[in-house]
Protein backbone atom coordinates (compact mmCIF):
# COMPACT_ATOMS: atom_id res chain seq x y z
CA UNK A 1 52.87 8.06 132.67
CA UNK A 2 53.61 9.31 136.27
CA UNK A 3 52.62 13.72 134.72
CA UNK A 4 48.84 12.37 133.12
CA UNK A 5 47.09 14.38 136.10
CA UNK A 6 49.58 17.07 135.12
CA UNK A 7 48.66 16.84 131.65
CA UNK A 8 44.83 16.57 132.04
CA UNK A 9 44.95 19.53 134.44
CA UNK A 10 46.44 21.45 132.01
CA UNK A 11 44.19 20.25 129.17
CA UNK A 12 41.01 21.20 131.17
CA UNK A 13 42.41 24.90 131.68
CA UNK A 14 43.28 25.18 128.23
CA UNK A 15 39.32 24.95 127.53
CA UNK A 16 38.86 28.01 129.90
CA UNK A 17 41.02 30.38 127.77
CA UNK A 18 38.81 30.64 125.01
CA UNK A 19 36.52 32.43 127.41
CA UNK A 20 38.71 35.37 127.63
CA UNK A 21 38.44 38.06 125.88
CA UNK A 22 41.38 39.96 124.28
CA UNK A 23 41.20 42.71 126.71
CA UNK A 24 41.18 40.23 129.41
CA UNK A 25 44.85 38.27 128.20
CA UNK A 26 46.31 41.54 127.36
CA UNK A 27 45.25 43.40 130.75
CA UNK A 28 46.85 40.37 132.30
CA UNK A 29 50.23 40.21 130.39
CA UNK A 30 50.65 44.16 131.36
CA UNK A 31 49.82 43.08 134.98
CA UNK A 32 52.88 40.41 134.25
CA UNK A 33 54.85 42.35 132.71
CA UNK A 34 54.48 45.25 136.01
CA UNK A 35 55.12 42.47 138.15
CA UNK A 36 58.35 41.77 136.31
CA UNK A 37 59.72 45.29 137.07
CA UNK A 38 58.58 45.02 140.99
CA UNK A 39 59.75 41.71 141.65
CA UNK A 40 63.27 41.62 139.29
CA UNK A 41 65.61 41.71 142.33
CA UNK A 42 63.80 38.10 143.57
CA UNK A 43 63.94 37.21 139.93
CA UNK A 44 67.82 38.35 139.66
CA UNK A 45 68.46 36.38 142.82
CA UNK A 46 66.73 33.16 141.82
CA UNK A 47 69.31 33.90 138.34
CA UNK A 48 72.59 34.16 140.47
CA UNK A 49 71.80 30.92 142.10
CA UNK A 50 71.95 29.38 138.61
CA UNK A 51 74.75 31.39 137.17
CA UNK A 52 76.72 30.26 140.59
CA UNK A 53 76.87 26.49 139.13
CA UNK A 54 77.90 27.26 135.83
CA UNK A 55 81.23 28.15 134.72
CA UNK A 56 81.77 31.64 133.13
CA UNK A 57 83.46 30.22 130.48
CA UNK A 58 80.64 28.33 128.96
CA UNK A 59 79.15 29.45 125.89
CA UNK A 60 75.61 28.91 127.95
CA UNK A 61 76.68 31.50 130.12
CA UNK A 62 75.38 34.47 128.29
CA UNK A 63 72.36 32.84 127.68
CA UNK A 64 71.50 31.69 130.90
CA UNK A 65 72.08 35.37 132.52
CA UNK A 66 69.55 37.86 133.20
CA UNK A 67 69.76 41.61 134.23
CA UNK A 68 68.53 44.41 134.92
CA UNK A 69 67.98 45.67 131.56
CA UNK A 70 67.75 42.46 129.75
CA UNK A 71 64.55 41.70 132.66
CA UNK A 72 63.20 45.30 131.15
CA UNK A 73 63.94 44.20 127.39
CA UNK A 74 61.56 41.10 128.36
CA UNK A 75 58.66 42.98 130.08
CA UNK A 76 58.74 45.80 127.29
CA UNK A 77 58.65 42.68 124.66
CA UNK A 78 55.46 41.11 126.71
CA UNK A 79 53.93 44.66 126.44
CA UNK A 80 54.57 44.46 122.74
CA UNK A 81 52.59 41.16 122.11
CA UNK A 82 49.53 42.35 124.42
CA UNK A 83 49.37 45.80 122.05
CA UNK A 84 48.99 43.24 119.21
CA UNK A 85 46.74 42.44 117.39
CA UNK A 86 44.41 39.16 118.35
CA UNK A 87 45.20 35.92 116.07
CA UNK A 88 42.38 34.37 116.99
CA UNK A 89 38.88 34.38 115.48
CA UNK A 90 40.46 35.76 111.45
CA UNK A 91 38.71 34.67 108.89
CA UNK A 92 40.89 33.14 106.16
CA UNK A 93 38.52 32.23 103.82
CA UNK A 94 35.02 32.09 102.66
CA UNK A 95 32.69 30.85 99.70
CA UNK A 96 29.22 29.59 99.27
CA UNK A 97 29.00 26.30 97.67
CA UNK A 98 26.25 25.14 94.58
CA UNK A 99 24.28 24.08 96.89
CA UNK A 100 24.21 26.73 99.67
CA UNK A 101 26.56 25.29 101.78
CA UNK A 102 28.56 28.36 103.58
CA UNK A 103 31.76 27.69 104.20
CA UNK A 104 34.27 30.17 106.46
CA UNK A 105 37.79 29.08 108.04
CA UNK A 106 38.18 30.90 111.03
CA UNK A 107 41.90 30.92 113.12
CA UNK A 108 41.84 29.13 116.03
CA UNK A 109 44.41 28.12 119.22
CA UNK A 110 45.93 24.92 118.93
CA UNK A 111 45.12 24.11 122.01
CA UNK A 112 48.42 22.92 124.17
CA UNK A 113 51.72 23.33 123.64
CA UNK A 114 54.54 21.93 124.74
CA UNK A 115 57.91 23.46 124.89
CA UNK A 116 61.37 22.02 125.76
CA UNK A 117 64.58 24.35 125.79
CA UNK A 118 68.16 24.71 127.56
CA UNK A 119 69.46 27.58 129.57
CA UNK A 120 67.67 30.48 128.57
CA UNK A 121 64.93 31.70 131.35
CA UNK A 122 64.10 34.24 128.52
CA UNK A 123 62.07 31.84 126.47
CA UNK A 124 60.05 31.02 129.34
CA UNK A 125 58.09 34.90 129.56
CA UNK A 126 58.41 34.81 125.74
CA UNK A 127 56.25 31.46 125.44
CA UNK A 128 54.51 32.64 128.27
CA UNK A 129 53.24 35.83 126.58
CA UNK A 130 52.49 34.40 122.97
CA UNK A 131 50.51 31.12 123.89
CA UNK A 132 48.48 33.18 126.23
CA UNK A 133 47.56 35.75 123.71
CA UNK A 134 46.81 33.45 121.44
CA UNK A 135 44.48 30.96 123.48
CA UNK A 136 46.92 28.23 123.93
CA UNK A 137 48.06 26.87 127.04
CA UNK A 138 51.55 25.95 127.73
CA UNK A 139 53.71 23.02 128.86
CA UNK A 140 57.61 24.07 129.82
CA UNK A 141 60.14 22.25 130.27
CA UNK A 142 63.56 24.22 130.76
CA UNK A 143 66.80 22.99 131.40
CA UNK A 144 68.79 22.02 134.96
CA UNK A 145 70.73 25.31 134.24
CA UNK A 146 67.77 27.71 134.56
CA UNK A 147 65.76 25.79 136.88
CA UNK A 148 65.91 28.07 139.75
CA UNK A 149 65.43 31.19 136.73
CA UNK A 150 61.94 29.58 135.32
CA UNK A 151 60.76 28.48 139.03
CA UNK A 152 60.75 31.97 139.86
CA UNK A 153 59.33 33.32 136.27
CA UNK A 154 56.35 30.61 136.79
CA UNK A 155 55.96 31.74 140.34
CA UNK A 156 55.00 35.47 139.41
CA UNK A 157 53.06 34.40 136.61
CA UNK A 158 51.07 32.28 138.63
CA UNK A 159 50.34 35.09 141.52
CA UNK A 160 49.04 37.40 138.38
CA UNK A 161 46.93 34.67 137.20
CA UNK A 162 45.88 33.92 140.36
CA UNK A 163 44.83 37.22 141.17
CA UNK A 164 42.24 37.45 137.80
CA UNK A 165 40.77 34.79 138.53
CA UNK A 166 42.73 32.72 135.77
CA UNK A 167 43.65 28.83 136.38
CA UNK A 168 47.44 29.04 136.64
CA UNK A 169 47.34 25.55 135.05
CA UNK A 170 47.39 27.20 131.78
CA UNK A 171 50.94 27.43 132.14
CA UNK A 172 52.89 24.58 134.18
CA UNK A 173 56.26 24.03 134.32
CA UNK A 174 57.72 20.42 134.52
CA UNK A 175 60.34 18.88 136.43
CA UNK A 176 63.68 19.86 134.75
CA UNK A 177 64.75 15.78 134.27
CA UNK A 178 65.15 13.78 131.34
CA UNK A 179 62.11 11.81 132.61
CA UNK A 180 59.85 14.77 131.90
CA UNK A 181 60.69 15.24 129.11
CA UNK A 182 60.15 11.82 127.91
CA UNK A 183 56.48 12.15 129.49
CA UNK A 184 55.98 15.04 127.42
CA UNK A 185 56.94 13.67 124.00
CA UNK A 186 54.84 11.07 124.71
CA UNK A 187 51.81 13.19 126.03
CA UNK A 188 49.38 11.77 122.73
CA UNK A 189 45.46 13.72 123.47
CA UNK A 190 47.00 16.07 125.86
CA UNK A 191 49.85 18.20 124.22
CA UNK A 192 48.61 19.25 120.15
CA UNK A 193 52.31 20.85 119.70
CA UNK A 194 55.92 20.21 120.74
CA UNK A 195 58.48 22.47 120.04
CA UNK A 196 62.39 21.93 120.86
CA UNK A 197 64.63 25.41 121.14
CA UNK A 198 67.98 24.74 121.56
CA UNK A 199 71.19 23.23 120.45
CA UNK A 200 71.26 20.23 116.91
CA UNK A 201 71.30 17.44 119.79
CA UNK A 202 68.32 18.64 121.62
CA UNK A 203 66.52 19.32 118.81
CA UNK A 204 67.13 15.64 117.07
CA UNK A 205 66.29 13.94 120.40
CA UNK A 206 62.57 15.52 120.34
CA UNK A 207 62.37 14.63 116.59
CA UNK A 208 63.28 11.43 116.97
CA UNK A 209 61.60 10.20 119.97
CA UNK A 210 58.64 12.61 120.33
CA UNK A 211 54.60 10.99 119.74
CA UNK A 212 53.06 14.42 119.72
CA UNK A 213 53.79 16.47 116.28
CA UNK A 214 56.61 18.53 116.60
CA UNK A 215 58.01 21.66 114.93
CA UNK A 216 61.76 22.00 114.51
CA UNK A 217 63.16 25.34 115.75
CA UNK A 218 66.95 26.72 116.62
CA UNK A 219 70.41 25.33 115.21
CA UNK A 220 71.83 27.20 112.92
CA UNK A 221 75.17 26.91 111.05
CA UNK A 222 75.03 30.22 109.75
CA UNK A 223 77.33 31.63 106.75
CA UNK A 224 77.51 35.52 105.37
CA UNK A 225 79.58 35.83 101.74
CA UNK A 226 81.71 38.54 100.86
CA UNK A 227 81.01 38.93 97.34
CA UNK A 228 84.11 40.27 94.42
CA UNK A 229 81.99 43.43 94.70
CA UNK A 230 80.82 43.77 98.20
CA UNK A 231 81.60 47.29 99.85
CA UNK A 232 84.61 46.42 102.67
CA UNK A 233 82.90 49.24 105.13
CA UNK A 234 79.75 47.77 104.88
CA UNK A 235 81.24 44.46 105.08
CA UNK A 236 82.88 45.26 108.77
CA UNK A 237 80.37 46.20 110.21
CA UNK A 238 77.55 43.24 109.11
CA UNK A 239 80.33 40.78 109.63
CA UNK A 240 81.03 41.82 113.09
CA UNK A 241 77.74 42.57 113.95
CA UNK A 242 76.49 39.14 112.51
CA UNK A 243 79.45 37.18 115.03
CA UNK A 244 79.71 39.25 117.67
CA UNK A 245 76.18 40.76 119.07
CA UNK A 246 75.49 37.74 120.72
CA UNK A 247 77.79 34.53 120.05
CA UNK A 248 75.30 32.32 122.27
CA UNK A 249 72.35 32.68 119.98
CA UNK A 250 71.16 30.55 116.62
CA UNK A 251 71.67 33.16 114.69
CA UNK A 252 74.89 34.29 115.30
CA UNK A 253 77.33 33.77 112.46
CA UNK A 254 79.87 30.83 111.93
CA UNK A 255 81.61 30.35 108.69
CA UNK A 256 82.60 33.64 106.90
CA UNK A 257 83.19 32.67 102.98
CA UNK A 258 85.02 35.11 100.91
CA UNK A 259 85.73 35.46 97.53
CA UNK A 260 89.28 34.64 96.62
CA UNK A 261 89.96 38.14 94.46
CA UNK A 262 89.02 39.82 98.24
CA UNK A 263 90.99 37.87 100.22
CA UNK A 264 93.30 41.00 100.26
CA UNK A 265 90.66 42.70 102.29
CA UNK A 266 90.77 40.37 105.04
CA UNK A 267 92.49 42.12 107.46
CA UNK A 268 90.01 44.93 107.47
CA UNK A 269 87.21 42.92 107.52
CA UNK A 270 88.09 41.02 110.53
CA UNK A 271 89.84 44.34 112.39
CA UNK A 272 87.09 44.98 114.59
CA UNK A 273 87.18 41.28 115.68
CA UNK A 274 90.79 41.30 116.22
CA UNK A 275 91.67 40.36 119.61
CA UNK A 276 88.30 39.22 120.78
CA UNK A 277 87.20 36.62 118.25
CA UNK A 278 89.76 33.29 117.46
CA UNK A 279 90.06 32.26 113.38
CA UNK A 280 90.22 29.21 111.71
CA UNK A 281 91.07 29.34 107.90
CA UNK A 282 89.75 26.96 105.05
CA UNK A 283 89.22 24.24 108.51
CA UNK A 284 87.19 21.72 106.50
CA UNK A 285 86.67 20.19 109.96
CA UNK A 286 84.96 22.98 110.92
CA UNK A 287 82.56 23.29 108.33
CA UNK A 288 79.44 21.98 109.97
CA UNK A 289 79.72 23.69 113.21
CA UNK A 290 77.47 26.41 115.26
CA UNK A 291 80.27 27.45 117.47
CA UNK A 292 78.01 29.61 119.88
CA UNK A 293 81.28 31.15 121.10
CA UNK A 294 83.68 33.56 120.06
CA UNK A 295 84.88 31.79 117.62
CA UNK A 296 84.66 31.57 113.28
CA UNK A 297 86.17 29.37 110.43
CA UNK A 298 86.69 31.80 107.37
CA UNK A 299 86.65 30.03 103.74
CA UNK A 300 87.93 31.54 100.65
CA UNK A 301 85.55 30.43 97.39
CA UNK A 302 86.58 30.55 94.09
CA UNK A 303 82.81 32.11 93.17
CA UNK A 304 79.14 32.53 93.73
CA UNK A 305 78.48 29.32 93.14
CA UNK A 306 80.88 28.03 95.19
CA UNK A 307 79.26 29.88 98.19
CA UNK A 308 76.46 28.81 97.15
CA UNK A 309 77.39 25.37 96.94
CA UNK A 310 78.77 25.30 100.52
CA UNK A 311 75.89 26.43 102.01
CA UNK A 312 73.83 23.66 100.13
CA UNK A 313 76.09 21.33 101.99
CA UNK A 314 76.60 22.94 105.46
CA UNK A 315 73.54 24.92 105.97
CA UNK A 316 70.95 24.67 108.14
CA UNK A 317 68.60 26.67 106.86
CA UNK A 318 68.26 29.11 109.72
CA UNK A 319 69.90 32.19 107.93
CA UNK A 320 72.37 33.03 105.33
CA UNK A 321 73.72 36.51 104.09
CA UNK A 322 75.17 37.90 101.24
CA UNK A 323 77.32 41.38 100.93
CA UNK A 324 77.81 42.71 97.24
CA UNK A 325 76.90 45.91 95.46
CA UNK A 326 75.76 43.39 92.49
CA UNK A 327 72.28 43.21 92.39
CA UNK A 328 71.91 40.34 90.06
CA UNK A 329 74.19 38.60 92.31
CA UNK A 330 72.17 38.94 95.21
CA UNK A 331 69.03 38.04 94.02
CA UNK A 332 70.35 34.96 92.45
CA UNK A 333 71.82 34.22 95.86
CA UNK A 334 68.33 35.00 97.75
CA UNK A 335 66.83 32.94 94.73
CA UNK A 336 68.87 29.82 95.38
CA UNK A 337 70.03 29.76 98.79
CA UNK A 338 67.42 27.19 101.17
CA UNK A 339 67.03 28.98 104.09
CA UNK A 340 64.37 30.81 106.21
CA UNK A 341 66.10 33.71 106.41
CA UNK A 342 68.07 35.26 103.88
CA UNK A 343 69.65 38.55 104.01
CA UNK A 344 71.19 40.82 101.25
CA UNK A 345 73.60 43.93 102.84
CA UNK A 346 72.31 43.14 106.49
CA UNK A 347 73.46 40.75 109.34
CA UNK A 348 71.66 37.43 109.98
CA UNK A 349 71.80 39.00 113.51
CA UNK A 350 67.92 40.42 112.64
CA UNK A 351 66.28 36.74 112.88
CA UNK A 352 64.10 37.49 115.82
CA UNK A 353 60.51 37.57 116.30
CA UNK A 354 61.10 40.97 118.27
CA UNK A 355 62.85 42.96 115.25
CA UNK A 356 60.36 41.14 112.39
CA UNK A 357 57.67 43.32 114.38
CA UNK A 358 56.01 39.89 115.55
CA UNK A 359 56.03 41.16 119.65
CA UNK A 360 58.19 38.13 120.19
CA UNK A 361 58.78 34.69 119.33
CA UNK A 362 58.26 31.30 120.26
CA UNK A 363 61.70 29.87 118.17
CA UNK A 364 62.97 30.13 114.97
CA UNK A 365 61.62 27.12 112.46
CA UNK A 366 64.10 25.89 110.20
CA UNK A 367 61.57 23.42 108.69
CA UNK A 368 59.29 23.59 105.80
CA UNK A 369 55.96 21.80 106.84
CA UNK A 370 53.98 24.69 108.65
CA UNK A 371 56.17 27.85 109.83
CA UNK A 372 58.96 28.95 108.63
CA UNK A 373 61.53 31.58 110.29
CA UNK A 374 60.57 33.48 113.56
CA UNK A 375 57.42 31.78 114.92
CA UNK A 376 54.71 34.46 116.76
CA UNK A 377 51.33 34.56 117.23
CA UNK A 378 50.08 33.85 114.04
CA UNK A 379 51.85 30.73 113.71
CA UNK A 380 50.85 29.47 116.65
CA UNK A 381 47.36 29.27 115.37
CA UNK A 382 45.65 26.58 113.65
CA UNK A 383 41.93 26.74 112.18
CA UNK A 384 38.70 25.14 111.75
CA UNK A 385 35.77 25.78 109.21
CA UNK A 386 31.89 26.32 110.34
CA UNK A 387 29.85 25.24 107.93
CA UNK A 388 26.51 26.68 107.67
CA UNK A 389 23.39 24.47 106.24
CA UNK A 390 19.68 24.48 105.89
CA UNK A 391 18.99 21.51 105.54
CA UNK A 392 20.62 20.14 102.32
CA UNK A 393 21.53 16.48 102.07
CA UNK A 394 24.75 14.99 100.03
CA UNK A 395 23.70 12.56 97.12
């Protein structure tokens, strides 16, 4: 394994963080997030050079581009986490045994973690500023497409680091080549947590080749139903909202399903789309895909449970939506539908760490063993139990 220095370096400086106090990480994710604002022209320059080798027309593009205000979005979501709460240290439960044995399970870092994601230079300040507040060191791994973007993020975080005294080991990016991330997926006794953010290919590659325990984050086929008795104005709006805030993102919608005594109501639904999105109708072949791109297939169901039974088969259970004035309806839908996220009267566009009030987020887990929905700081804990004796003996 040509990274194992790389790995125990960063293993040894994850032991250092748990020396810090809270004060200390947040003082230094402000200093970070000041440094953001001085230095964004280097950090906008280091983004041209990889927006220069991608085409515009790429669905990647959005997400690989910074600017100006999406560089102040970041540093005002870094100064979110550090006026957070601490995750560390909580005590989640207590008891005193028969025998005096005192028992307390106390929240605790998990140590190193290991991230792997495509173009989007975002997630590298948003991993940086969670696994620091919470105690955990971090191993990145970005893309070819934001190389230049997370060399320069890394850079500045190292110079703060640097400048309190901090081992700048605690974060460490890796080359961005397919041998890395091997290395890291393999990295047993160094990295405790793996977790993939980015499109269904990326994600089953780590699943199915990684050593280290992983947690499944990102693709979402996502669906919003337009119920017999949903309300057409708020319809247009969550629709368009849902598909159109940001097409590049997981949670960005794909397959609009519509009730067939609504179909009428089509053309004002997808008015403010008109022109800017393309529609497929009833495309069966079309029916597992997370289009990322301005783009939707639109499927007319006979009833609820016909929505409900497509999403059971297409889903990916990132986040679903329903829009009716029904109430019984909608909670039967929340009821059944298997999903981390689902919304009644409001776009799937809110499945962010940032708007669940969580500071930020790490990815969005789609699985069911451990987190589920927008990961933060509390789920990027684990925890231990002290157990307190005098002298008692087991039989």
């Amino acid at each position: 394994m040509q990274l194992k220095e790389t790995f125990e370096r960063v293993k040894r400086a994850s032991k250092s963080l748990a020396l810090l106090s809270d004060q200390q990480r947040n003082d230094i994710l402000l200093a970070v997030a000041d440094q953001m604002m001085a230095q964004r022209d280097a950090l906008l320059a280091a983004n041209a050079d990889d927006l220069s080798r991608m085409e515009k027309s790429s669905p990647l593009y959005d997400r690989l581009q910074l600017t100006e205000q999406r560089i102040a979005d970041i540093a005002a979501d870094m100064r979110n986490v550090a006026s957070l709460p601490s995750p560390l240290g909580h005590v989640t439960k207590q008891k005193t045994l028969p025998n005096g044995l005192r028992l307390c399970r106390i929240s605790v870092p998990f140590g190193v973690i290991g991230m792997i994601y495509e173009a989007r230079p975002n997630v590298t300040y948003d991993v940086f500023s969670l696994c620091f507040k919470s105690g955990n060191a971090c191993v990145l791994k970005g893309g070819r497409d934001a190389d230049s973007s997370n060399q320069a993020a890394v850079a500045l975080i190292h110079k703060v680091l640097e400048s309190h005294d901090i081992n700048p080991d605690v974060v460490t990016l890796l080359p961005a080549t397919h041998e890395a991330t091997g290395e890291l997926l393999n990295a047993v006794g160094y990295v405790d947590l793996c977790i993939p953010r980015g499109g269904r290919k990326l994600i089953d590659f780590v699943r199915d080749n990684a050593r280290v325990p992983v947690i499944e984050t990102g693709a979402g086929v996502v669906h919003v139903y337009f119920d017999k008795d949903g309300d057409l104005q708020k319809g247009r709006a969550i629709i368009n909202n849902a598909k159109t805030r940001r097409v590049s993102v997981c949670n960005a919608l794909d397959t609009l399903l519509i009730h067939k005594d609504r179909e009428a109501d089509l053309p004002q639904l997808l008015a403010p789309m008109e022109g800017k999105v393309e529609f497929f109708f009833n495309d069966k072949s079309r029916y597992d895909t997370e289009f990322m791109d301005y783009k939707m297939n639109v499927v007319t169901v006979a009833s609820l449970d016909e929505a409900l039974d497509h999403i059971d088969r297409h889903g990916s259970g990132h986040s679903e939506a329903i829009v009716t004035e029904n109430e019984q309806a909608a909670r039967l839908f929340q009821q059944h539908v298997d999903a981390a996220c689902v919304y009644w009267n409001a776009p799937t566009s809110f499945t962010d760490g940032a708007q669940f009030g969580l500071g930020a987020e790490i990815g969005i887990s789609t699985q069911k063993l451990g987190p589920r929905g927008p990961m933060a700081l509390e789920e990027i804990t684990t925890y231990k139990w002290l157990i307190e004796g005098d002298g008692q003996t087991r039989p």
